[in-house]
N, C-alpha and C. Protein backbone atom coordinates (compact mmCIF):
# COMPACT_ATOMS: atom_id res chain seq x y z
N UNK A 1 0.84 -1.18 0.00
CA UNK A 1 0.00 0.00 0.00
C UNK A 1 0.89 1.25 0.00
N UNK A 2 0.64 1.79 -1.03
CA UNK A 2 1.36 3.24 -1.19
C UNK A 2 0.81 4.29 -0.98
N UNK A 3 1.52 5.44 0.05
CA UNK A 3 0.71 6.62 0.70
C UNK A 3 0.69 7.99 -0.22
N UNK A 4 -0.29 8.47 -0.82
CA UNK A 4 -0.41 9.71 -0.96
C UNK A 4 -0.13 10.59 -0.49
N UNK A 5 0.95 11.99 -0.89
CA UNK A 5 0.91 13.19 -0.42
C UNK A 5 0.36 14.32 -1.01
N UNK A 6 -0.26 14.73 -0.72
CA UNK A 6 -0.83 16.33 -1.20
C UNK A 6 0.49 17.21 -0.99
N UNK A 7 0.26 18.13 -2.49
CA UNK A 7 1.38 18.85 -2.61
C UNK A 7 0.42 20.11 -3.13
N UNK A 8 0.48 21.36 -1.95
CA UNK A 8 -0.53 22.04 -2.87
C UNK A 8 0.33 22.89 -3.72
N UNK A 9 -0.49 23.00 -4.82
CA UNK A 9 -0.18 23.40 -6.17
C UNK A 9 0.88 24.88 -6.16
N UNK A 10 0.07 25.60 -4.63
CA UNK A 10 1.20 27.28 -4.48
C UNK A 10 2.95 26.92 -4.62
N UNK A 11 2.73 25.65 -3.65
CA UNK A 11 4.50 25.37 -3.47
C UNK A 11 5.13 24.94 -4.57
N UNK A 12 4.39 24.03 -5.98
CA UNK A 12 4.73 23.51 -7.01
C UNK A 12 5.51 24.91 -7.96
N UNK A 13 4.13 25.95 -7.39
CA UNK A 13 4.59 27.18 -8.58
C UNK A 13 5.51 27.95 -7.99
N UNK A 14 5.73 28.36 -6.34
CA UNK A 14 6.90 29.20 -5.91
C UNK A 14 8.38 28.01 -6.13
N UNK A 15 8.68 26.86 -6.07
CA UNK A 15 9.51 26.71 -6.31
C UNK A 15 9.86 26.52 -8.03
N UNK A 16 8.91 26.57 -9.50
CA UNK A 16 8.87 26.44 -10.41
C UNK A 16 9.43 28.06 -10.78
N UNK A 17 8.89 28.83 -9.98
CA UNK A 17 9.24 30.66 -10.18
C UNK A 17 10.38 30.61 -9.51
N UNK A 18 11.02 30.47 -8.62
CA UNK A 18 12.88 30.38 -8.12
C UNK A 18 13.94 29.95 -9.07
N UNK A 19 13.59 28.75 -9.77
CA UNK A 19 14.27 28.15 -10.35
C UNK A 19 14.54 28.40 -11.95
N UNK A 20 13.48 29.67 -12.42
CA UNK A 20 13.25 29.95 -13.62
C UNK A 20 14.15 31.11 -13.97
N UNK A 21 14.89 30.90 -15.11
CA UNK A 21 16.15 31.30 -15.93
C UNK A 21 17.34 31.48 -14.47
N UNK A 22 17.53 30.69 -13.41
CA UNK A 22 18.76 30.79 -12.68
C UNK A 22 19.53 29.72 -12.89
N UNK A 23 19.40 28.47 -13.54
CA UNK A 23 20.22 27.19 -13.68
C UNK A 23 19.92 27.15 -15.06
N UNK A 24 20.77 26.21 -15.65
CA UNK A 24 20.94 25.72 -17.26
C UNK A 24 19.38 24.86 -17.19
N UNK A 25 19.25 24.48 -18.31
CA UNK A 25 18.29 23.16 -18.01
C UNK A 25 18.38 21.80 -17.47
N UNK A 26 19.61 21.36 -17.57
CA UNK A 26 20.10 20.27 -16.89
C UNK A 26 20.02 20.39 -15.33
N UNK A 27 20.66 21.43 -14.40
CA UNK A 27 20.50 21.83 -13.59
C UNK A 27 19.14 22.21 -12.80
N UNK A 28 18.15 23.10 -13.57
CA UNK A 28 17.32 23.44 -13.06
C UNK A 28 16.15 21.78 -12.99
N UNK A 29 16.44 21.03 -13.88
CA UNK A 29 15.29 19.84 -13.80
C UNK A 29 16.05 19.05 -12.57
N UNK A 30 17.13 18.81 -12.07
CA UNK A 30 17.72 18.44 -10.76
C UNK A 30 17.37 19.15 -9.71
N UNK A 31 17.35 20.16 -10.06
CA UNK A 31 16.98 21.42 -8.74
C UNK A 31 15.40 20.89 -8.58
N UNK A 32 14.49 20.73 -9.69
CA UNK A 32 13.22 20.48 -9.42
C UNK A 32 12.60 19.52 -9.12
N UNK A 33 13.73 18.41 -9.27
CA UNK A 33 13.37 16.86 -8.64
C UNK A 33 13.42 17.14 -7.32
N UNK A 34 14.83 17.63 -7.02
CA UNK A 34 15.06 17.95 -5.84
C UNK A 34 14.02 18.66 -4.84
N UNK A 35 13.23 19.33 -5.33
CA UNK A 35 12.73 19.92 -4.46
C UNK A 35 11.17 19.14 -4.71
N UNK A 36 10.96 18.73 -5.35
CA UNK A 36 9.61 17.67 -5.45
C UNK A 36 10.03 16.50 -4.48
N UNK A 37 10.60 15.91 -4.45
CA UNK A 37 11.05 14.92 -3.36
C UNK A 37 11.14 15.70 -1.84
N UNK A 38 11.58 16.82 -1.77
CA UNK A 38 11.06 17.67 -0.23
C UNK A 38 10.13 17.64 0.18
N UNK A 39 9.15 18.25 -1.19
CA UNK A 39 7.94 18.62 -1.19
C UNK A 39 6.89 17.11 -0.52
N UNK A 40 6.88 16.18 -1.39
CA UNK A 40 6.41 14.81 -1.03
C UNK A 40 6.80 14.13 0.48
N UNK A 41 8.08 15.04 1.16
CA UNK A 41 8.45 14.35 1.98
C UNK A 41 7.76 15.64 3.46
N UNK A 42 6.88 16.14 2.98
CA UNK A 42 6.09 17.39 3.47
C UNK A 42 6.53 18.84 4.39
N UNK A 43 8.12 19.02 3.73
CA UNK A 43 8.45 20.40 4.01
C UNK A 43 7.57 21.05 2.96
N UNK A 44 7.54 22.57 3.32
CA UNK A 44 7.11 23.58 2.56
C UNK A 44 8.02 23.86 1.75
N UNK A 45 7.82 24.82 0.78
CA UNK A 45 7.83 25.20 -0.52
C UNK A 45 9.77 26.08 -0.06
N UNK A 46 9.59 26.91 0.66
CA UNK A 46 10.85 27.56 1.28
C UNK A 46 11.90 26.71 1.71
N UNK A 47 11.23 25.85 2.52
CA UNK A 47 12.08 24.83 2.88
C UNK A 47 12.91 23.71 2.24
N UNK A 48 11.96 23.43 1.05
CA UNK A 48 12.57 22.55 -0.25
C UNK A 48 13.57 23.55 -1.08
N UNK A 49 12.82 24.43 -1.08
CA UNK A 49 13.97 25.32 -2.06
C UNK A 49 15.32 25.70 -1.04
N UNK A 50 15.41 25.56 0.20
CA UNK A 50 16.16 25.96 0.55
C UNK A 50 17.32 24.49 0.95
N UNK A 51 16.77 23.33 1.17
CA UNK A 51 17.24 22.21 0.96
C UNK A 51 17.65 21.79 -0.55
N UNK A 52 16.98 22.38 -1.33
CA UNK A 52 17.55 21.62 -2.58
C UNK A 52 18.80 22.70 -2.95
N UNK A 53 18.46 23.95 -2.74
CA UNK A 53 19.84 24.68 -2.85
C UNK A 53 21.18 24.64 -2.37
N UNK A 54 20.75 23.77 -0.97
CA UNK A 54 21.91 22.67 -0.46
C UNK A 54 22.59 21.90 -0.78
N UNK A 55 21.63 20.88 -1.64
CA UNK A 55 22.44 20.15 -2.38
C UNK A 55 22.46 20.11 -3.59
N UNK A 56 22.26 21.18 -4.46
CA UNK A 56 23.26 21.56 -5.78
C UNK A 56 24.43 22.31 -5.56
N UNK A 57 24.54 22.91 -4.24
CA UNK A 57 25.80 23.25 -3.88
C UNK A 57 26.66 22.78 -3.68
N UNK A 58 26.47 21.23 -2.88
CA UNK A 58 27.11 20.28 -2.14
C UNK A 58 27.86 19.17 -3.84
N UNK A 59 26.58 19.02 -4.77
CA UNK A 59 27.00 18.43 -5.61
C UNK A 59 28.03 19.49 -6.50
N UNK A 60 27.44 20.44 -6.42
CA UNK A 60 29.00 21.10 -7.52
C UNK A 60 29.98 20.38 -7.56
């Protein structure tokens, strides 16, 4: 049995608007996994973006 998370749609678009023209495309679709996997794991929208900015830093 697999659990559903609600992801409401505001956090989908503030982290989709952060990430828009600041990374290549390669980058920015990592940045956005990244922060969809936050998101699912039920930090907020700030919080993913601020975790995933962690680790595209960390991966440089």
């Amino acid at each position: 049995m697999t659990v559903k998370n609600f992801v409401p749609a505001e956090y989908i678009e503030q982290v989709m608007e952060m990430s828009r023209d600041v990374f290549t495309k390669e980058e920015e679709l990592e940045f956005l996994k990244s922060c969809l996997f936050y998101l699912q794991e039920g930090f907020n929208a700030q919080q993913a973006i601020e975790l995933s900015m962690v680790d595209y830093l960390v991966d440089m």
